[in-house]
Protein backbone atom coordinates (compact mmCIF):
# COMPACT_ATOMS: atom_id res chain seq x y z
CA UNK A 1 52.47 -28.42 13.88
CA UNK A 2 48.82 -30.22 14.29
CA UNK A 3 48.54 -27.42 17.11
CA UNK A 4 49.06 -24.78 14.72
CA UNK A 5 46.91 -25.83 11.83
CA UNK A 6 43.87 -26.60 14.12
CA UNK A 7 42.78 -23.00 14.08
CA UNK A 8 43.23 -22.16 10.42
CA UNK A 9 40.98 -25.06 9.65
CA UNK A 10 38.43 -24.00 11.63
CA UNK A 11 38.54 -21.08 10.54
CA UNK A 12 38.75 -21.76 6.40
CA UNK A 13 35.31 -24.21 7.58
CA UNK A 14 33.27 -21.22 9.21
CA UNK A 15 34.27 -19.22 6.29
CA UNK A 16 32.75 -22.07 4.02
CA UNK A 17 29.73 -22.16 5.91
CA UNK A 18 29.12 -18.60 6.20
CA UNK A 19 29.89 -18.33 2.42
CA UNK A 20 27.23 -21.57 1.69
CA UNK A 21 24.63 -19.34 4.00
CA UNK A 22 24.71 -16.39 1.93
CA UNK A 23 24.83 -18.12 -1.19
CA UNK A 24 21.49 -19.78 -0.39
CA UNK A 25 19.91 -16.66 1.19
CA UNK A 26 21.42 -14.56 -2.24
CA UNK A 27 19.39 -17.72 -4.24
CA UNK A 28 15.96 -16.21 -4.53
CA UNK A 29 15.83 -13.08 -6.73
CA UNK A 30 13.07 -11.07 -7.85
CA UNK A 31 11.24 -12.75 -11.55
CA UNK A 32 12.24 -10.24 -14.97
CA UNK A 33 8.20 -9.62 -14.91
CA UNK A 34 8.31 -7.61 -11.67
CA UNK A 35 11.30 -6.17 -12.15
CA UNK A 36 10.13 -5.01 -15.20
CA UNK A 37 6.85 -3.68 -13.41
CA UNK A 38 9.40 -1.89 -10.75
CA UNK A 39 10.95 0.00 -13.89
CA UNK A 40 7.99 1.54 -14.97
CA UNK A 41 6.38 1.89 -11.93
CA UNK A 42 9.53 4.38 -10.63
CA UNK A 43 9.24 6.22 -13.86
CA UNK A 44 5.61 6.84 -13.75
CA UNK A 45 6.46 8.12 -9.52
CA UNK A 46 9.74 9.76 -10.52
CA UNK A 47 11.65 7.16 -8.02
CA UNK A 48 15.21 6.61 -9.47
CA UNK A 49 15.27 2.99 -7.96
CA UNK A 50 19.29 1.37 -8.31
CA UNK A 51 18.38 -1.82 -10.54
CA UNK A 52 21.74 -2.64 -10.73
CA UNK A 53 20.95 -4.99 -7.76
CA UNK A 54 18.14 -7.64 -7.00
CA UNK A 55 15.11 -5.15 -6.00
CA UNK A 56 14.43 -8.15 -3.41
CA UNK A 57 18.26 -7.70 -2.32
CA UNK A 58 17.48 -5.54 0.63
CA UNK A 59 20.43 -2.69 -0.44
CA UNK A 60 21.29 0.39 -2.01
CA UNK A 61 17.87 2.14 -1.57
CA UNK A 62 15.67 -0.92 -1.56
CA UNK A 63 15.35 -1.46 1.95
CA UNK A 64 16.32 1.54 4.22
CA UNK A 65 15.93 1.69 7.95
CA UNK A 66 13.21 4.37 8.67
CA UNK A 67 14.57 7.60 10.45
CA UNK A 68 10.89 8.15 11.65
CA UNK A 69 7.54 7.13 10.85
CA UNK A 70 6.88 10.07 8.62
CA UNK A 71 9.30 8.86 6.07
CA UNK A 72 9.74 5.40 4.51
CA UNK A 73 11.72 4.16 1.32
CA UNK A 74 10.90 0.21 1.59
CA UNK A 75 10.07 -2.56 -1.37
CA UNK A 76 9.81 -5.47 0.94
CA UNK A 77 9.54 -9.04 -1.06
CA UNK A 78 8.73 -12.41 -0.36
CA UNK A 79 11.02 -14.87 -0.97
CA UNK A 80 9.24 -17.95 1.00
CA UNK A 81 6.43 -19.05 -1.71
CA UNK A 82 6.91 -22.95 -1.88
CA UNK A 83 7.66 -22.12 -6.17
CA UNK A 84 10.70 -24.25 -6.04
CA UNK A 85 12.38 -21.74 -8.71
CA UNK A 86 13.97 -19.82 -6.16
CA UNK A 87 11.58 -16.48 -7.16
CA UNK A 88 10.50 -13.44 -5.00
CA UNK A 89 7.47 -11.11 -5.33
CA UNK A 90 7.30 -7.33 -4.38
CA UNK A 91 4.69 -7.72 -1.51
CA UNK A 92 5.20 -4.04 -0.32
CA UNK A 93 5.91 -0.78 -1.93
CA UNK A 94 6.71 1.86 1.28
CA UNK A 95 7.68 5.57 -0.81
CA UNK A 96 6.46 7.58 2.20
CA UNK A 97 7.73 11.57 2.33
CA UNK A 98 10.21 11.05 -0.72
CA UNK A 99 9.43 13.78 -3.02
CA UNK A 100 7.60 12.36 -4.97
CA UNK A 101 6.16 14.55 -8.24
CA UNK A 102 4.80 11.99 -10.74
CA UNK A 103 1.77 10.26 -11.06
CA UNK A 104 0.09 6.95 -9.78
CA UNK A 105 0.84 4.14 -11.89
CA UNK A 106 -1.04 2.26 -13.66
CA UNK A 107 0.22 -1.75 -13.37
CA UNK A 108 -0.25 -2.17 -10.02
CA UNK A 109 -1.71 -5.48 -11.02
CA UNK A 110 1.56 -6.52 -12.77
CA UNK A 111 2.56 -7.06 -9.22
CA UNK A 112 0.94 -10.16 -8.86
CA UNK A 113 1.69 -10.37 -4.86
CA UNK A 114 1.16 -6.77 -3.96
CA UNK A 115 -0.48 -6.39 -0.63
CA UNK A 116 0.24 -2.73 0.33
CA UNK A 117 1.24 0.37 -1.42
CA UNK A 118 1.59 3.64 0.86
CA UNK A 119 2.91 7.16 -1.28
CA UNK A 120 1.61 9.53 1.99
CA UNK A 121 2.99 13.38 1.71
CA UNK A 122 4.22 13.08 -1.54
CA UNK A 123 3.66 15.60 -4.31
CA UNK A 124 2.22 13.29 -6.64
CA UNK A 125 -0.84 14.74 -9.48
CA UNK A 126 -3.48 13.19 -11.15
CA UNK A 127 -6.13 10.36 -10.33
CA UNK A 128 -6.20 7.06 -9.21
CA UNK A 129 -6.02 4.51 -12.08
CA UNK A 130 -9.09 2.05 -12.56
CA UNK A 131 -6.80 -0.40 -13.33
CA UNK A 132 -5.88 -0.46 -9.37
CA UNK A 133 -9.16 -2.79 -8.78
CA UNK A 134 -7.43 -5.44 -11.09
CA UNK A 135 -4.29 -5.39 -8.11
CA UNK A 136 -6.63 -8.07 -6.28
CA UNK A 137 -4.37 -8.93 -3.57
CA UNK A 138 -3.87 -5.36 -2.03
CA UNK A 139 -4.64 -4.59 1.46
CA UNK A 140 -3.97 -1.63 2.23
CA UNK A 141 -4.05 2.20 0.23
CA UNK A 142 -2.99 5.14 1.59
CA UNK A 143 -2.18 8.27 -0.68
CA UNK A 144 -2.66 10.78 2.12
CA UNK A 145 -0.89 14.35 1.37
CA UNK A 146 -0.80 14.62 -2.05
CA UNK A 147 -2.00 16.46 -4.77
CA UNK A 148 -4.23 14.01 -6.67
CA UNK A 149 -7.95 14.77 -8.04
CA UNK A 150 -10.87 13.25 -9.81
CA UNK A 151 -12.77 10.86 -8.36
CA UNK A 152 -12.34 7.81 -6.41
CA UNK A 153 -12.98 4.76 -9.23
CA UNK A 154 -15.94 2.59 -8.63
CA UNK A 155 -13.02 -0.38 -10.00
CA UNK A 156 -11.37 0.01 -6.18
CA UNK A 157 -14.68 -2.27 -5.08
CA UNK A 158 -13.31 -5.05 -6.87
CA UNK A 159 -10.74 -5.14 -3.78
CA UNK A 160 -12.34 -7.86 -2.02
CA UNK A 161 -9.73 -8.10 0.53
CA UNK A 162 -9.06 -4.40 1.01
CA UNK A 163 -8.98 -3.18 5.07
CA UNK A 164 -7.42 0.28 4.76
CA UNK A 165 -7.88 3.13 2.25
CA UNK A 166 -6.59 6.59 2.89
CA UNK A 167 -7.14 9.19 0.98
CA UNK A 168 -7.57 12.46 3.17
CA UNK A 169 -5.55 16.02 2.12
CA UNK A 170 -5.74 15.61 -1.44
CA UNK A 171 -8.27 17.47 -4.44
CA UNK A 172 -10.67 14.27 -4.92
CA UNK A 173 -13.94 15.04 -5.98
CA UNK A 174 -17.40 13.93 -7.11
CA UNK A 175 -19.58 11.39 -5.32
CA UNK A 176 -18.19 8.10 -3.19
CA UNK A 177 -19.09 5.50 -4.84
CA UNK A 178 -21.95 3.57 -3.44
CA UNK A 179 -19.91 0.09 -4.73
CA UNK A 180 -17.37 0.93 -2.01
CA UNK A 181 -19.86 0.39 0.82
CA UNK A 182 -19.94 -3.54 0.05
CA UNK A 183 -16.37 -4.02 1.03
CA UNK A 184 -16.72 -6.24 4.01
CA UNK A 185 -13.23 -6.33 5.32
CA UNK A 186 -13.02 -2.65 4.85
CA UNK A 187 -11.80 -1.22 8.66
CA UNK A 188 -10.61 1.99 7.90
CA UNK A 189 -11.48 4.86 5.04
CA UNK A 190 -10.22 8.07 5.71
CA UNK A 191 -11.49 11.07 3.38
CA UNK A 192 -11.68 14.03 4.99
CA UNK A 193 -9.83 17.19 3.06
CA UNK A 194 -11.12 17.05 0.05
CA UNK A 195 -13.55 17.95 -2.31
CA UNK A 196 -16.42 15.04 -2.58
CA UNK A 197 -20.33 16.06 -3.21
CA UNK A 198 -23.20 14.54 -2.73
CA UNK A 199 -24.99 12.41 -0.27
CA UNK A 200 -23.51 9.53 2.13
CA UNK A 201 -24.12 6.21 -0.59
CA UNK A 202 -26.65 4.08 1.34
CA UNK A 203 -24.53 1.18 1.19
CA UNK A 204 -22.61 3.25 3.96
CA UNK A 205 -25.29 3.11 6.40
CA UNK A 206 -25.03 -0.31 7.47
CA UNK A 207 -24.36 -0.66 10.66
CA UNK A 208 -20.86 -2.27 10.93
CA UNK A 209 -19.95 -0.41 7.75
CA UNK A 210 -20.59 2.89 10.12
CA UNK A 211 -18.80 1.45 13.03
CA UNK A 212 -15.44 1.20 10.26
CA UNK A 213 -15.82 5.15 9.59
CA UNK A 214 -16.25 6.30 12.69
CA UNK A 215 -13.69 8.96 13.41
CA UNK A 216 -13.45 12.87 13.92
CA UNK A 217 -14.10 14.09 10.02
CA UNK A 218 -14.27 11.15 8.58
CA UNK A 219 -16.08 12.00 5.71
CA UNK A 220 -16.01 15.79 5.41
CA UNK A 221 -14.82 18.09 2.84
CA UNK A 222 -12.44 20.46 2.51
CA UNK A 223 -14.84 22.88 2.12
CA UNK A 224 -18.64 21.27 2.60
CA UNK A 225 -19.83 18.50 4.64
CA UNK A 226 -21.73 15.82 3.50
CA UNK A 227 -25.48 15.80 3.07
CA UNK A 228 -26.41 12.82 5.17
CA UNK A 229 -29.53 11.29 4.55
CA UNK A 230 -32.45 10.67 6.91
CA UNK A 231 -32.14 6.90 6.97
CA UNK A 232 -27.82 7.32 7.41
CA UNK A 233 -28.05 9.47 10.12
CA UNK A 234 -30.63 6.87 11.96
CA UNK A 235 -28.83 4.19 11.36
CA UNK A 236 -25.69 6.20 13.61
CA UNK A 237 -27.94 6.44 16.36
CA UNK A 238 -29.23 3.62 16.77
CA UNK A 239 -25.08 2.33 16.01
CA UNK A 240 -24.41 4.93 19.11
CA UNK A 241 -27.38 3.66 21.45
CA UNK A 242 -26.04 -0.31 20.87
CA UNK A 243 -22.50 0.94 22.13
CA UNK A 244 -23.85 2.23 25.75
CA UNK A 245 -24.25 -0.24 28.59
């Protein structure tokens, strides 16, 4: 008989453990605030997010494996912060190629953890909230291939830790602001395809600000170029003549 029970024992115990596991792993959930956030954020897109399950759950639309790099429907959390109240925070938002046809939202910043949003070839209208420089944590932007306008706010330069911001194939317009050229971990700005004016912001010139733009059409127009100054256009050369050996 002890024969025969051995195995059903073992069994009923790795079925305990396993059960234990995902209890613990199930533990952390995503705080009513962000959720909350989440809610209005997907009406504001026009996402119809499930909510029926913990955002930070990693199902039913949350999480999806990526058929290609063009497309991506991702809210990836973080459920490690040493909070001891078992709480996760939305640290990416992913809604690449998903249709897309509302507008930007504006409580970024009620994502406390946020470090990258990416909407790229979306059909989304409108401009960029001010209230996006409050979202102090973000590191990357990218709102390529869409059909936003107005112009880029001079609030983004509060993002001290920003390294990417995309913005090519949309309508923007009006002058860059000169506040953006004193982001120091800024690596990559991509505006090309669309509708800016004015001249190159001197705060661009410096030297490894240049080095972070280089890039075929990096800053040109959909239908002008730039105007660069005397002093911007030196400063490239003299970039250009450090890099040969």
């Amino acid at each position: 008989m002890y024969p025969n029970m051995l195995p059903h024992r073992l069994l009923s115990a790795a079925i305990f453990i396993v059960c234990c596991l995902t209890t613990f792993a199930n533990a952390a959930t995503l705080g009513s605030d962000e959720v909350d956030a989440l809610r209005s954020i997907g009406r504001t897109l026009g996402k119809d997010w499930d909510f029926s399950v913990d955002p930070c759950s990693g199902t039913s639309g949350w999480l999806d494996q990526p058929l290609s790099s063009y497309q991506a429907n991702n809210v990836t959390c973080d459920c490690s912060f040493n909070n001891n109240n078992n709480t996760c925070h939305v640290t990416h938002i992913l809604l690449k190629a998903q249709n897309l046809s509302g507008n930007l939202p504006t409580d970024l910043d009620s994502l406390p953890f946020l470090l990258e949003i990416d909407l790229t070839r979306n059909y989304l209208s409108g401009n960029i909230p001010s209230q996006w420089g409050s979202a102090s944590r973000l590191v990357s932007i990218s709102l390529l291939g869409n059909r936003l306008n107005g112009p880029i706010p001079v609030e983004l330069a509060n993002l001290s830790n920003l390294t990417n911001l995309v913005l090519e194939a949309n309508s923007f317009s009006g002058p860059l602001p000169e506040a953006l050229g004193n982001l120091s971990k800024l690596e990559r700005m991509h505006l090309s395809s669309n509708n800016f004016i004015g001249e190159i912001p001197e705060a661009y010139a410096w030297r490894e600000f240049l080095k972070r733009l280089r890039g075929k059409d990096a800053l040109v127009g959909s239908s002008k170029r730039f105007k660069a100054n005397d002093e911007q256009e030196e400063a490239e050369e003299d970039y250009n003549k450090t890099c040969k050996y």
